[in-house]
Protein backbone atom coordinates (compact mmCIF):
# COMPACT_ATOMS: atom_id res chain seq x y z
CA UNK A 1 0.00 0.00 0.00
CA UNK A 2 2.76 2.18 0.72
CA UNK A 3 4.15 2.39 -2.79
CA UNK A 4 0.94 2.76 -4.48
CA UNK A 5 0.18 5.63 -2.24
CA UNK A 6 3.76 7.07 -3.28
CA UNK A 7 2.90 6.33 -7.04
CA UNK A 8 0.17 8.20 -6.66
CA UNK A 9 1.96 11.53 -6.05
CA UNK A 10 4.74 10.64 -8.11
CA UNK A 11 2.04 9.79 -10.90
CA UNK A 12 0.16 13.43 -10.57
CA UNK A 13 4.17 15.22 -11.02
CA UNK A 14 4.84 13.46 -14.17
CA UNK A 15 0.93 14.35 -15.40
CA UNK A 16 1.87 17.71 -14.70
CA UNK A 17 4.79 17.90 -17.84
CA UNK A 18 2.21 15.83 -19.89
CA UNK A 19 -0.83 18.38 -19.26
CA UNK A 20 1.62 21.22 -20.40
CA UNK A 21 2.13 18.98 -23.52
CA UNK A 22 -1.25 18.49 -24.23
CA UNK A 23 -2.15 21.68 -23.10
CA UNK A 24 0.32 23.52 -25.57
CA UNK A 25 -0.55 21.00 -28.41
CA UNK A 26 -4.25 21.98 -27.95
CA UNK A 27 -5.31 18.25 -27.35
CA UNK A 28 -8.03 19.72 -24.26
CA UNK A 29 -9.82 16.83 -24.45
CA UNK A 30 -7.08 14.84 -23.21
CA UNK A 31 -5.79 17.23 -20.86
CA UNK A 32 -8.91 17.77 -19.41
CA UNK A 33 -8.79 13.88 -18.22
CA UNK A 34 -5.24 13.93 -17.02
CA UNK A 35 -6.09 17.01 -14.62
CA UNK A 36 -9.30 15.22 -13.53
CA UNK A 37 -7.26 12.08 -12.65
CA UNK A 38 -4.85 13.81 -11.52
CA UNK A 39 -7.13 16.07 -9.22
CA UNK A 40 -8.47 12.89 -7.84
CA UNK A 41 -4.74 11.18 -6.37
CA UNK A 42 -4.28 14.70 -4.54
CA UNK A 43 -7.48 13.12 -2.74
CA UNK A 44 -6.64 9.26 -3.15
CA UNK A 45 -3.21 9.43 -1.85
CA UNK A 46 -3.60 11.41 1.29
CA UNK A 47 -6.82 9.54 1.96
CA UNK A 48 -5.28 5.93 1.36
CA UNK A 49 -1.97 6.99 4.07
CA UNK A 50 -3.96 7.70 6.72
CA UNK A 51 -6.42 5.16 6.41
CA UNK A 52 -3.34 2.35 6.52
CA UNK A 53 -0.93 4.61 8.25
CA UNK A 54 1.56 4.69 5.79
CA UNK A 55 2.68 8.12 5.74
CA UNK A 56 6.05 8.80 5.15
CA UNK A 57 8.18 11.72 4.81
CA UNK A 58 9.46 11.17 0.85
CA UNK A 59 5.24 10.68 0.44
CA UNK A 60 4.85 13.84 2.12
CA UNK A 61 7.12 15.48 0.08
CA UNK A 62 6.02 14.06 -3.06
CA UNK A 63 2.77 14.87 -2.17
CA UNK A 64 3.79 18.75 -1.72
CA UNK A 65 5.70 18.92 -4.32
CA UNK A 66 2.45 17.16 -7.22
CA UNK A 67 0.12 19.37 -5.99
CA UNK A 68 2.54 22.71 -6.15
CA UNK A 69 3.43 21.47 -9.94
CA UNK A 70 0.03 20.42 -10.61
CA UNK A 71 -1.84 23.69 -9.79
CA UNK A 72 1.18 25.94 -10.49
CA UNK A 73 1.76 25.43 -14.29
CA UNK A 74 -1.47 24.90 -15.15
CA UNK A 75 -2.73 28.40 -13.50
CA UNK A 76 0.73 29.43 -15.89
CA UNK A 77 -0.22 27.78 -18.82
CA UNK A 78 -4.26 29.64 -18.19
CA UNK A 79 -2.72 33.06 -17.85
CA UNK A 80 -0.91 33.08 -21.25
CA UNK A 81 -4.33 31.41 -23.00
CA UNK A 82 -6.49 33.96 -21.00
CA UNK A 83 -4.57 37.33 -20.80
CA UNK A 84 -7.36 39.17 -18.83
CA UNK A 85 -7.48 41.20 -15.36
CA UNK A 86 -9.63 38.47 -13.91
CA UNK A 87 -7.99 35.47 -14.62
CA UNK A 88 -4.32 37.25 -14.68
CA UNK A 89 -4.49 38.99 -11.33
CA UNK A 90 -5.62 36.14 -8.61
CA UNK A 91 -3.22 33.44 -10.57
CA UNK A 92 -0.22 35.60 -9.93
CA UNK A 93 -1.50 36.33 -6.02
CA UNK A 94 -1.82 32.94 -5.30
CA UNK A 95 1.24 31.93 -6.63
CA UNK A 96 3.01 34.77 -4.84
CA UNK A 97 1.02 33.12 -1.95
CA UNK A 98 2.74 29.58 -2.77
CA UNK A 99 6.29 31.35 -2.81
CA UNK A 100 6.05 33.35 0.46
CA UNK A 101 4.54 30.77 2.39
CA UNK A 102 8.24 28.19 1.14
CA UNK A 103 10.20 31.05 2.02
CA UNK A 104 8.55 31.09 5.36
CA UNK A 105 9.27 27.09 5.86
CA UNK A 106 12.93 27.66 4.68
CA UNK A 107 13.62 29.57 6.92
CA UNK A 108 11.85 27.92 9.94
CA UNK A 109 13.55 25.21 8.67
CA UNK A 110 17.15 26.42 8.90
CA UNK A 111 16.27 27.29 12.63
CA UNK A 112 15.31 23.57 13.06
CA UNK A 113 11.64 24.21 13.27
CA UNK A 114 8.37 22.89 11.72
CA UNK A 115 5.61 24.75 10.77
CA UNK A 116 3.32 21.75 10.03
CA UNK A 117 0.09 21.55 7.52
CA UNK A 118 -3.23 22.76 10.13
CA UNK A 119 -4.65 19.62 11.04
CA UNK A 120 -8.25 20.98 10.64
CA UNK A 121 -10.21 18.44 7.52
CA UNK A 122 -11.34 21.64 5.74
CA UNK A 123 -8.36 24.10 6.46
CA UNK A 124 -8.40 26.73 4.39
CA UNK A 125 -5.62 25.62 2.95
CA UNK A 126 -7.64 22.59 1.55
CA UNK A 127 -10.53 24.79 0.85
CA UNK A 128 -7.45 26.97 -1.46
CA UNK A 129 -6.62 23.61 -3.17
CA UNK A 130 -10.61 22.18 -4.02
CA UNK A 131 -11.40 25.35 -5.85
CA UNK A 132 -8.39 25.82 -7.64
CA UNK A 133 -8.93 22.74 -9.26
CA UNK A 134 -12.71 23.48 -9.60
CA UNK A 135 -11.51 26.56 -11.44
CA UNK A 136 -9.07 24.88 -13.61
CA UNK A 137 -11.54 21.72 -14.74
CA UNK A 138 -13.88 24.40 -15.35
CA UNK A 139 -11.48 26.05 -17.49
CA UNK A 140 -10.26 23.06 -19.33
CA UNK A 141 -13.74 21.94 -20.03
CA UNK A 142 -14.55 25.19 -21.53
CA UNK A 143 -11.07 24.85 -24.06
CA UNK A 144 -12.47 21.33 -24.69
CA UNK A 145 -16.32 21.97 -25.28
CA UNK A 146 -14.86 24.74 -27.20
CA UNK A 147 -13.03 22.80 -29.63
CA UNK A 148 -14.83 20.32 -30.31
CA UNK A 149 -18.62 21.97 -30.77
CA UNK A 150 -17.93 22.62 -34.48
CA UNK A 151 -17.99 18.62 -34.93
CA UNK A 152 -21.28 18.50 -32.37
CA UNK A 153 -24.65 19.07 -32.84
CA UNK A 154 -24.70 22.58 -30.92
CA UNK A 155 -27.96 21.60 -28.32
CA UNK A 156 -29.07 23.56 -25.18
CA UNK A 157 -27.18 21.50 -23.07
CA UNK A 158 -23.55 22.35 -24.50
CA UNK A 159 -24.58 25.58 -25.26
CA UNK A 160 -25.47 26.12 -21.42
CA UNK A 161 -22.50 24.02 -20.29
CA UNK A 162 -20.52 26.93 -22.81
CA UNK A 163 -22.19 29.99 -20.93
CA UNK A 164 -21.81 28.23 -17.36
CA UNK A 165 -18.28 27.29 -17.54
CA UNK A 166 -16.52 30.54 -17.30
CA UNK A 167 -18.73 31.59 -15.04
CA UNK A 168 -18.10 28.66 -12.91
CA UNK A 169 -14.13 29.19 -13.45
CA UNK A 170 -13.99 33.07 -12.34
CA UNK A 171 -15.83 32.40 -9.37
CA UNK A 172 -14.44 29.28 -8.06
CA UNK A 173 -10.64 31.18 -8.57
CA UNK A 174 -12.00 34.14 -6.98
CA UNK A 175 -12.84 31.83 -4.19
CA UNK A 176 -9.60 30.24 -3.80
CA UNK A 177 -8.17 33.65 -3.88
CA UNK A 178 -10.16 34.14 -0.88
CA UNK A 179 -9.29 31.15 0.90
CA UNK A 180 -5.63 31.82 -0.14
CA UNK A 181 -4.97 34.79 1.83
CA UNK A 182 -6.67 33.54 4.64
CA UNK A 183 -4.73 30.69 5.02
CA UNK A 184 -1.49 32.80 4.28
CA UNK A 185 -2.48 35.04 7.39
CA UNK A 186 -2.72 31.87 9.30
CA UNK A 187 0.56 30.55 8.44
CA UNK A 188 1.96 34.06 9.09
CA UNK A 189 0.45 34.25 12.58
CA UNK A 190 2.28 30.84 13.38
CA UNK A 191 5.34 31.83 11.58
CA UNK A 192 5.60 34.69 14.18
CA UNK A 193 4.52 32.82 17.50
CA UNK A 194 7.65 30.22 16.37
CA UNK A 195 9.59 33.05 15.57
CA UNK A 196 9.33 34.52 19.09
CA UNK A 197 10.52 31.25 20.11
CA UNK A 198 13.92 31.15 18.33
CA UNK A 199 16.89 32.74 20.06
């Protein structure tokens, strides 16, 4: 069980460099389904360690590092397809967001101190994570309903699922946006209670 959960997060970092592939090759389609699989071993993985205690610490690294890669280049890859204020500006926070809260670890972690995940089931944190990748399936589904509706019969429902889609992207990364900061003020508040702690 152990190395399934580990290929797990090792399979969602090497989906990562095949979404930008597919991505960049406009196959959406396709990279719509590795993102949803993807999406799902961020849930699998964790779920399946604790459930037959097998955590480990290269798991919990891999597991960091998928989901950073994962999110991260896709949210890259959106930005240069959809150049716009709305789409633009909360991609770059949160990924400011992902940068300042490593450099925060770093350097708790030269002092020889952890500053650990919150322990809460629906941090905010976790919150950050679901609608990120609500946003991004959205998003993808859009490219991919988009691509393909010349070759469809254009009925109500696609047409709807056309109108809804972007609608449901903006506002689940607005969302996320939300639930970024907020749990970046968390972290900050225990970065500086351990910081008072260091001599």
């Amino acid at each position: 069980m152990k190395f399934f959960v580990n290929f797990l997060s090792a399979f969602r970092i090497f989906a990562t460099f095949a979404i930008i592939g597919t991505l960049m090759s406009g196959m959406y389609m396709t990279t719509l389904i590795l993102f949803v699989i993807a999406a799902l071993t961020d849930f699998f993985d964790g779920y399946l360690a604790r459930k037959y205690d097998v955590c480990t610490k290269i798991g919990g690294v891999m597991d960091h590092i998928g989901d950073k890669l994962l999110v991260v280049n896709t949210f890259i890859l959106l930005c240069i397809m959809m150049p716009v204020w709305f789409t633009v500006i909360p991609i770059i926070i949160m990924i400011a967001r992902e940068l300042y809260i490593s450099g925060l670890r770093e350097f708790l972690g030269t002092q020889k101190v952890a500053m650990p995940v919150p322990s809460p089931r629906f941090s905010m944190g976790k919150i950050k994570t679901t609608f990120q990748m609500i946003s991004i399936i959205a998003f993808l589904a859009l490219f991919a309903l988009g691509a393909s509706v010349g070759n469809a019969s254009e009925g109500k429902m696609l047409i709807y699922a056309i109108y809804a889609l972007p609608n449901i992207g903006i506002f689940s990364l607005w969302f996320a946006l939300a639930a970024s900061i907020w749990s970046a003020t968390s972290y900050t508040r225990t970065f500086i209670q351990k910081l008072k702690k260091i001599k």
